[in-house]
Each structure stands twice: as structure tokens, then as C-alpha cells.
Protein backbone atom coordinates (compact mmCIF):
# COMPACT_ATOMS: atom_id res chain seq x y z
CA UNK A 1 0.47 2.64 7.50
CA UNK A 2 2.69 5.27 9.48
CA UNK A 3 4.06 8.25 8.68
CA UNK A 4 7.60 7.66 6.98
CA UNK A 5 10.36 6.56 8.87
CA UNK A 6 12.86 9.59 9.02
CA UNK A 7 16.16 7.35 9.00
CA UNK A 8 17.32 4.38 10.38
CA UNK A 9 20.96 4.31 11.36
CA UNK A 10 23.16 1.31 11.48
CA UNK A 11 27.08 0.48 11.31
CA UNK A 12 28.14 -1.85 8.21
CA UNK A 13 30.26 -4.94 9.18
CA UNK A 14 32.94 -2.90 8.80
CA UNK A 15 32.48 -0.13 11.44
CA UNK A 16 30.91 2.84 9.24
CA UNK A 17 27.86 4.50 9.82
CA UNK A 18 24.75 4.61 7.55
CA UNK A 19 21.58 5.59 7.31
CA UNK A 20 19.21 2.51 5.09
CA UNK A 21 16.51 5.04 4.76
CA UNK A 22 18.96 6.55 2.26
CA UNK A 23 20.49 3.85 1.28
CA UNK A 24 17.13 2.10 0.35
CA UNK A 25 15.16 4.92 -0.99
CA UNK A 26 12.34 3.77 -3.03
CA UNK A 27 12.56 -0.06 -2.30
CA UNK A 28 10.08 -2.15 -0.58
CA UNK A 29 12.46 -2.88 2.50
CA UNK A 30 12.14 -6.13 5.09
CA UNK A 31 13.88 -6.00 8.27
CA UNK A 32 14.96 -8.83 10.59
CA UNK A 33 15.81 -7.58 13.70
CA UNK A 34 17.72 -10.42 15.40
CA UNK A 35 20.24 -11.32 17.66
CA UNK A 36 23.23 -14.08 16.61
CA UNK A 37 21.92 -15.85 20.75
CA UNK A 38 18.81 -16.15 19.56
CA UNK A 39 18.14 -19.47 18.34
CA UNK A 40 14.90 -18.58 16.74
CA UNK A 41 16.91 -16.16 14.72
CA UNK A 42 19.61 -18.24 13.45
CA UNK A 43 17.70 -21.11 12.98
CA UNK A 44 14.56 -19.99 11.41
CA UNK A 45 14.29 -16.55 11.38
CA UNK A 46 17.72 -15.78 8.74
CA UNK A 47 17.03 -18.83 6.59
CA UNK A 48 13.19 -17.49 6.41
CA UNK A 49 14.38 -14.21 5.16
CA UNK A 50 16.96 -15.82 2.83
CA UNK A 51 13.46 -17.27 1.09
CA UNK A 52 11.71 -13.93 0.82
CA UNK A 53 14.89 -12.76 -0.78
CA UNK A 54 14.98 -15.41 -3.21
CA UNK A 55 11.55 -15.45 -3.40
CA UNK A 56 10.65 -11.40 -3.97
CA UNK A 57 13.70 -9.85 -5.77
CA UNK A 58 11.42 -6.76 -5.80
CA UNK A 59 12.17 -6.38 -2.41
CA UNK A 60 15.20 -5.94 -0.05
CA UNK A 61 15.83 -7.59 2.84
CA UNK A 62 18.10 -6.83 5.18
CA UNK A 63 19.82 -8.33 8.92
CA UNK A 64 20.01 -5.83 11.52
CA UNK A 65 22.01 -7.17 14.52
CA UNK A 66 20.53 -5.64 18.02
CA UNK A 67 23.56 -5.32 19.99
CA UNK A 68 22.98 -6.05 24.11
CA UNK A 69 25.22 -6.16 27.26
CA UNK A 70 27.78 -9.10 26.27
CA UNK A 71 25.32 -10.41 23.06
CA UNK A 72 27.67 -7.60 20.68
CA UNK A 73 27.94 -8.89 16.82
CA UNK A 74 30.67 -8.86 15.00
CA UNK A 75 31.59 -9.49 11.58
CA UNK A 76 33.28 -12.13 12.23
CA UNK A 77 30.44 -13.83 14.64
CA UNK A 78 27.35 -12.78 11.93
CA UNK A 79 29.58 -14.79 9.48
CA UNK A 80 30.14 -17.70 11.53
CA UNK A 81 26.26 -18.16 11.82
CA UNK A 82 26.28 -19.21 7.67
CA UNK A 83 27.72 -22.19 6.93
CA UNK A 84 28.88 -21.26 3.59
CA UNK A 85 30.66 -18.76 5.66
CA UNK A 86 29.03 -16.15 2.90
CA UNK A 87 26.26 -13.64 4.38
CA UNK A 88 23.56 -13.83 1.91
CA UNK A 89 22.22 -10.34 2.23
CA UNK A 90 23.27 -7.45 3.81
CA UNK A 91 23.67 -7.50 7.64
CA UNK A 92 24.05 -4.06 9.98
CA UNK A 93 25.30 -3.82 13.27
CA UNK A 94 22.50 -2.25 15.68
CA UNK A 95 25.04 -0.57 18.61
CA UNK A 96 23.29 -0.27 21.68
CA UNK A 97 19.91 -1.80 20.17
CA UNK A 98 18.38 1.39 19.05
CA UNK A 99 17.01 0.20 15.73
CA UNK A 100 15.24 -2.45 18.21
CA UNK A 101 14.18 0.40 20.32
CA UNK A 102 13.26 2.80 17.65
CA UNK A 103 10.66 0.11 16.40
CA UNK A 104 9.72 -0.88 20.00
CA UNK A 105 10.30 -4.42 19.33
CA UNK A 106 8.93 -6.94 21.58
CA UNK A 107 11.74 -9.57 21.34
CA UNK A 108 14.13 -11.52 18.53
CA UNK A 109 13.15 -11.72 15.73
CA UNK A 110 11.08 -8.22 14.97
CA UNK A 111 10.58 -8.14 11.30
CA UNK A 112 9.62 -4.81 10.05
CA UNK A 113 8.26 -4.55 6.40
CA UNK A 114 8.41 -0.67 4.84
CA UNK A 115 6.72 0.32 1.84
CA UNK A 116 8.35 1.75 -0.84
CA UNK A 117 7.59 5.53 0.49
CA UNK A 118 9.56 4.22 3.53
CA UNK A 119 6.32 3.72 5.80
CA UNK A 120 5.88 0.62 8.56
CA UNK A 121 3.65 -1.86 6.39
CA UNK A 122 3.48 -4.64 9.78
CA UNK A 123 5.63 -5.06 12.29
CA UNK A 124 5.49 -8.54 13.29
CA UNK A 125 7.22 -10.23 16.08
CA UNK A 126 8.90 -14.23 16.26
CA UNK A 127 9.96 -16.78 13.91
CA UNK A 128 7.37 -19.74 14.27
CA UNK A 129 4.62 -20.69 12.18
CA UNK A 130 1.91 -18.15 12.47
CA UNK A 131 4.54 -15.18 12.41
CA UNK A 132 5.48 -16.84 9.26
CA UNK A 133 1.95 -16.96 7.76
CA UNK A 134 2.01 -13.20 9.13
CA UNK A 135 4.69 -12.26 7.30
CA UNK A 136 4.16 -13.62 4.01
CA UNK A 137 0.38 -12.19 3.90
CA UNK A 138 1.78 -8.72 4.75
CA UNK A 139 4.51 -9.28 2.03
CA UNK A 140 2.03 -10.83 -0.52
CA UNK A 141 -0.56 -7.38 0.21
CA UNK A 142 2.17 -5.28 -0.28
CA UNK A 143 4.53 -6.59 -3.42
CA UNK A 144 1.48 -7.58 -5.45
């Protein structure tokens, strides 16, 4: 593992600014990093973390949207992605992508899983099956 991450700052769907190093302290965190375009995200990558919620209530995952040139999120566009219309965890707004830069992420969807001491556990990049395996050994290591 890394050192700890210092902060990670986002805006909530409603325009403020936080920091989910804070606002996570202590929790076993699991980032998507994804992109509303990206059809790997929306399609396997969100329901996929939607499990590991379900699936590891120890944990806390969380939807960071990486904002690009004309690819921006809104709340209004991350909720139009659920069909329930309901986000089912919390999503952040990534302005200018620098939560994707910050973690050098190759593409959509980066998932980045933090230990509870707020260190990068893995750092594992896509949405198909052996990312998958990927992430659920790294989750499985850590949670258990």
C-alpha cells in the first residue's frame, strides 16, 4: 500500500465542495471513477458497484464523475443514468477530471479501493470480466 491519500476533493450534486478523505475517515472506501459516455460505466461498471455495496456494507462506495471537454455531469444527467431515477450511492462531480488525474487513471472506469487508514489498496482499471475478478479479490483481501 501507499502512503495515505491527503484529500480528495469533489463537488456534491449540488455544487458544494468536499473533501471524502474527511468525509470518509476511517471507512474502507471504493471508488468508481466513471464517466455518464462511457458505456462500460453505465452499463456494467455502476450496477457492479451497486453489488459491492449491497454486498459489503462494511464498506463505502462511492461515484465520482470525471468531468471532460463537453462529457460535464450533472445532477440531473447522473440521475437519468438509473432507471429508478434514484442514485443508489453517493455520486461526486470530478470538475476538470482531477480526481482522474490525481489517481493517474488509465481510462473509464478506474476503481480505486482505500483502506481504512485512507491508503490505495489496488487501483484497477475497466469494467469486464477479469477487472471484475480483480476487484472482488482486492475487496475480499482487504474486508476479510
Amino acid at each position: 500500500m501507499t502512503n495515505s491519500i491527503p484529500s480528495i476533493v469533489v463537488l456534491d450534486l449540488e455544487g458544494q465542495t468536499l473533501d471524502l478523505m474527511a468525509l470518509y475517515k476511517n471507512k474502507v472506501l471504493l471508488l468508481i471513477i466513471y464517466n455518464n459516455d462511457c458505456l462500460g460505466c453505465t452499463g456494467r461498471a455502476i450496477p457492479l458497484a451497486y453489488q459491492f455495496q449491497k454486498d459489503y456494507p462494511s464498506i463505502q462506495v462511492a461515484g465520482i464523475h470525471a468531468d471532460f471537454p463537453n462529457r460535464e455531469g450533472t445532477k440531473a444527467s447522473i440521475k437519468n443514468i438509473f432507471t429508478s431515477g434514484e442514485i443508489p450511492f453517493p455520486i461526486y462531480i470530478d470538475k476538470n477530471h482531477s480526481v482522474f488525474d490525481q489517481f493517474k487513471s488509465e481510462g473509464t472506469p478506474q476503481w480505486v479501493l482505500l483502506s481504512e487508514k485512507g491508503a490505495v489498496f489496488r487501483s484497477i482499471f475497466g469494467s469486464q470480466d477479469n477487472a471484475q475478478n480483480r476487484l472482488f479479490y482486492a475487496l475480499e483481501s482487504l474486508v476479510n
